[in-house]
N, C-alpha and C. Protein backbone atom coordinates (compact mmCIF):
# COMPACT_ATOMS: atom_id res chain seq x y z
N UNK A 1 0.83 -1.18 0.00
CA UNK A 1 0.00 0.00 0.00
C UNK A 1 0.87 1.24 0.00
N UNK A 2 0.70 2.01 -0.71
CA UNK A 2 1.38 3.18 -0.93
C UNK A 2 0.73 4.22 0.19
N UNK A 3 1.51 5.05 0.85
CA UNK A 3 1.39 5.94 1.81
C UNK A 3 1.11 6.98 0.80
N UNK A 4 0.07 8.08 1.86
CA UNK A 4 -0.56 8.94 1.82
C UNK A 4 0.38 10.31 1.44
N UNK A 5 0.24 10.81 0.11
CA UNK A 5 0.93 11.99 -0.60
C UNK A 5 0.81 13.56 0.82
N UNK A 6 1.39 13.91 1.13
CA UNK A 6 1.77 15.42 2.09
C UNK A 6 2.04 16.06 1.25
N UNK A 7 0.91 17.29 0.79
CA UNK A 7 1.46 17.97 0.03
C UNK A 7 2.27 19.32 0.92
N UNK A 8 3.19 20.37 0.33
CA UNK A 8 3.63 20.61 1.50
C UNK A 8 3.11 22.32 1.07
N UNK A 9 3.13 22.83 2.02
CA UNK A 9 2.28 24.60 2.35
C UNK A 9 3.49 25.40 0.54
N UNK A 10 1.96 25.75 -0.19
CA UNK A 10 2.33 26.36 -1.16
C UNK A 10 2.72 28.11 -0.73
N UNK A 11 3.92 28.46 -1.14
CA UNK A 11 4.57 29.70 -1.29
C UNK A 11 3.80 30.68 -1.78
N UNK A 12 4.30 31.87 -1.24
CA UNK A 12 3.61 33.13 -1.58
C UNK A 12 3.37 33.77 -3.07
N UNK A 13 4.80 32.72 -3.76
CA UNK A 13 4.77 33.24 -5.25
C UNK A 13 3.63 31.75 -5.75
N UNK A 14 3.44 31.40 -5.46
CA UNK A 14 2.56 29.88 -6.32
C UNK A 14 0.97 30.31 -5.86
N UNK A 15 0.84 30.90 -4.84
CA UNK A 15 0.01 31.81 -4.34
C UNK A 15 -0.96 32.40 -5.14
N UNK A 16 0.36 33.52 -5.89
CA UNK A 16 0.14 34.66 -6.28
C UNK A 16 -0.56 33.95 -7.45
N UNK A 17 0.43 32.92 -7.99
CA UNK A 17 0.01 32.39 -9.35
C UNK A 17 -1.35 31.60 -9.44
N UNK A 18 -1.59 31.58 -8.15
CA UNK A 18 -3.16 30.52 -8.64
C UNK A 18 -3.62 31.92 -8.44
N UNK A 19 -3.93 32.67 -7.79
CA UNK A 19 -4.78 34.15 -7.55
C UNK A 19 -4.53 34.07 -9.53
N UNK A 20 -3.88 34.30 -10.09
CA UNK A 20 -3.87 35.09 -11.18
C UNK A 20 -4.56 34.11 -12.96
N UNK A 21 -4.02 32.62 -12.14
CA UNK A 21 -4.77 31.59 -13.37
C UNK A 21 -6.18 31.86 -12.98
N UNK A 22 -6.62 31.52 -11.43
CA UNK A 22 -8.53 31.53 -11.15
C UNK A 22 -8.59 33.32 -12.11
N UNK A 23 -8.15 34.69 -12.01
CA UNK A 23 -8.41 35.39 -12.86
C UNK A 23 -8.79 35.45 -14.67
N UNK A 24 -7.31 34.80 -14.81
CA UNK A 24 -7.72 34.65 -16.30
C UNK A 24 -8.25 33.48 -16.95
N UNK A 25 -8.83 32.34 -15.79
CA UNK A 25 -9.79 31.70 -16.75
C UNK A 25 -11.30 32.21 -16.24
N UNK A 26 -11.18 33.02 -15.55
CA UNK A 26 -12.65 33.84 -15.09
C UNK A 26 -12.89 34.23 -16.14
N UNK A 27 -11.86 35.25 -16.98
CA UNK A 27 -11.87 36.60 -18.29
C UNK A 27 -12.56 35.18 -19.34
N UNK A 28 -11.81 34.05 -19.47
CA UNK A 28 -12.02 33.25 -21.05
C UNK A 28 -13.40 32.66 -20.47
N UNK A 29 -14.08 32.16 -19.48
CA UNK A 29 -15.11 31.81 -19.36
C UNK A 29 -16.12 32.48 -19.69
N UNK A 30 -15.98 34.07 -19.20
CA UNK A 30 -16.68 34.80 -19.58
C UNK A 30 -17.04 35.15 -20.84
N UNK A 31 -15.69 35.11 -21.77
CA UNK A 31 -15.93 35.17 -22.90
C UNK A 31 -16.12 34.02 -23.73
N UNK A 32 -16.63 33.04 -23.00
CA UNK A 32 -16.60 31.48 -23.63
C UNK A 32 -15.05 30.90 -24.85
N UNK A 33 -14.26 31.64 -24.34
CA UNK A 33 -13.06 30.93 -24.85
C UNK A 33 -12.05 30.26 -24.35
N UNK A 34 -11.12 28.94 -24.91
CA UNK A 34 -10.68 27.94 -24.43
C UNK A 34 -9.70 28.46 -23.91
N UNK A 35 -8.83 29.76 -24.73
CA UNK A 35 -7.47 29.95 -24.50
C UNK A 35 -7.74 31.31 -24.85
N UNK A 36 -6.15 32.06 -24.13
CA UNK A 36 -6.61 33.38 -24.72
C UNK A 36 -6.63 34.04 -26.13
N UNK A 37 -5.49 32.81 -26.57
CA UNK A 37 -5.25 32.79 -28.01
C UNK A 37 -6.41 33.07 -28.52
N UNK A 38 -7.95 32.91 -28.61
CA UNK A 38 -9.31 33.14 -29.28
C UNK A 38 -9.43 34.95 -28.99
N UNK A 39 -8.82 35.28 -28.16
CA UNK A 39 -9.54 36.52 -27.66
C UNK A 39 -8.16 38.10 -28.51
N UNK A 40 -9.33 38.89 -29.16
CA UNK A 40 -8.85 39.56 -30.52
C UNK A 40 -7.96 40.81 -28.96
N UNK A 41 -7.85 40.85 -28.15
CA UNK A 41 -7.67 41.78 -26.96
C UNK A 41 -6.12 41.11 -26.23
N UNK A 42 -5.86 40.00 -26.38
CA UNK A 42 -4.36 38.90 -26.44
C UNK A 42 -2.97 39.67 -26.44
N UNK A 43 -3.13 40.41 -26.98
CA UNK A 43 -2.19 41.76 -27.30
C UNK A 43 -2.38 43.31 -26.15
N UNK A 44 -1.15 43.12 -25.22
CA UNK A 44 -1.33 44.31 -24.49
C UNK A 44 -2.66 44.14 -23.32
N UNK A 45 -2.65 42.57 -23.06
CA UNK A 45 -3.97 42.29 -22.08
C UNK A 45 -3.46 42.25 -21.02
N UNK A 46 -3.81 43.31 -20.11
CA UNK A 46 -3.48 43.29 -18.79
C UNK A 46 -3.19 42.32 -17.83
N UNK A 47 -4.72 41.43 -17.68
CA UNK A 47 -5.12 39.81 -17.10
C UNK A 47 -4.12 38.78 -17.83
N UNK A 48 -3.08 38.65 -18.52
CA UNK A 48 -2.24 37.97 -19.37
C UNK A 48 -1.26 38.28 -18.81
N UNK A 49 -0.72 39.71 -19.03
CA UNK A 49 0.40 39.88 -18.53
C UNK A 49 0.98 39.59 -17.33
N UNK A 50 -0.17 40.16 -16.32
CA UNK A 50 0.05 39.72 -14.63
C UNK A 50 -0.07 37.87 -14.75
N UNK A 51 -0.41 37.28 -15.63
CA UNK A 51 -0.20 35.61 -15.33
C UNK A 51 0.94 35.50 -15.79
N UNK A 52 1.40 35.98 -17.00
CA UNK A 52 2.47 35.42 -17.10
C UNK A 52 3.95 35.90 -16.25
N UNK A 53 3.49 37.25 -15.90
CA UNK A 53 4.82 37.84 -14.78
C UNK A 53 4.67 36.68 -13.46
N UNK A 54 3.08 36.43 -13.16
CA UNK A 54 3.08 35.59 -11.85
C UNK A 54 3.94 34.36 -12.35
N UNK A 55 4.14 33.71 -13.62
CA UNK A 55 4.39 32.42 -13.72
C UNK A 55 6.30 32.38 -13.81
N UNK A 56 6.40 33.37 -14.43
CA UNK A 56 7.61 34.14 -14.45
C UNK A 56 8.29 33.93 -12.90
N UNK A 57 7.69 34.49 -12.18
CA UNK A 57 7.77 34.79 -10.24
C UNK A 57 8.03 33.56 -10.02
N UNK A 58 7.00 32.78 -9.76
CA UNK A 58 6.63 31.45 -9.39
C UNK A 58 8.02 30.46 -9.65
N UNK A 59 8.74 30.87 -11.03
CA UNK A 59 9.63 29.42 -11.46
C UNK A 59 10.69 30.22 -10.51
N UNK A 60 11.22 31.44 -10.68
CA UNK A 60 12.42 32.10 -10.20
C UNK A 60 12.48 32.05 -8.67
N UNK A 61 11.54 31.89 -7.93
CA UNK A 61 10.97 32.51 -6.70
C UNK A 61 11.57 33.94 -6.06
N UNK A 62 11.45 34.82 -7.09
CA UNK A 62 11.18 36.21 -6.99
C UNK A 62 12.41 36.86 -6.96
N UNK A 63 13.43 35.79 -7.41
CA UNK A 63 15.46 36.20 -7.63
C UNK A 63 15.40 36.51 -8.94
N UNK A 64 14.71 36.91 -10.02
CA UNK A 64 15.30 37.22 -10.77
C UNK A 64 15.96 36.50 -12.15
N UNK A 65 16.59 36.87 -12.95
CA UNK A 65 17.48 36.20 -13.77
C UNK A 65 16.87 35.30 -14.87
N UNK A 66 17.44 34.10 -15.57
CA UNK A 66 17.18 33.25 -16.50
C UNK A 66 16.47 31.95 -16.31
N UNK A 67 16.11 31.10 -17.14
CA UNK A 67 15.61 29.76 -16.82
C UNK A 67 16.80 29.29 -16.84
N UNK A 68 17.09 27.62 -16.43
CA UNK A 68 18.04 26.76 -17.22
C UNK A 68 17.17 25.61 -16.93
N UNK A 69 17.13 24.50 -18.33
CA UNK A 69 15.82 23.95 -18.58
C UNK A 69 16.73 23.04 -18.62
């Protein structure tokens, strides 16, 4: 039997980042679209930008700098 998964207390930046995905799939629901890619507004979208700076945050945890993949 496999023991019981602990997940462990999510960070202030992973936080931030679910605050900002529950936002922008609020915006595509609303507009009944899958992705934002459908939405002619994709360009210079506020609700986009703050997800992707949060997702940005989230990998770095708020140091800055490059990926290395």
């Amino acid at each position: 039997m496999s023991e019981p998964k602990i997940e462990e207390p999510r960070d202030e930046f992973e936080q931030r980042l679910d605050e900002a995905l529950q936002e922008l799939q609020s915006c595509q629901q609303e507009k009944g679209y899958q992705s934002c890619m459908q939405c002619s507004q994709i360009i210079g979208c506020e609700l986009r930008n703050r997800y992707v700076k949060a997702v940005y945050i989230s990998m770095n945890k708020g140091k800055g700098g490059g990926f290395e993949f």
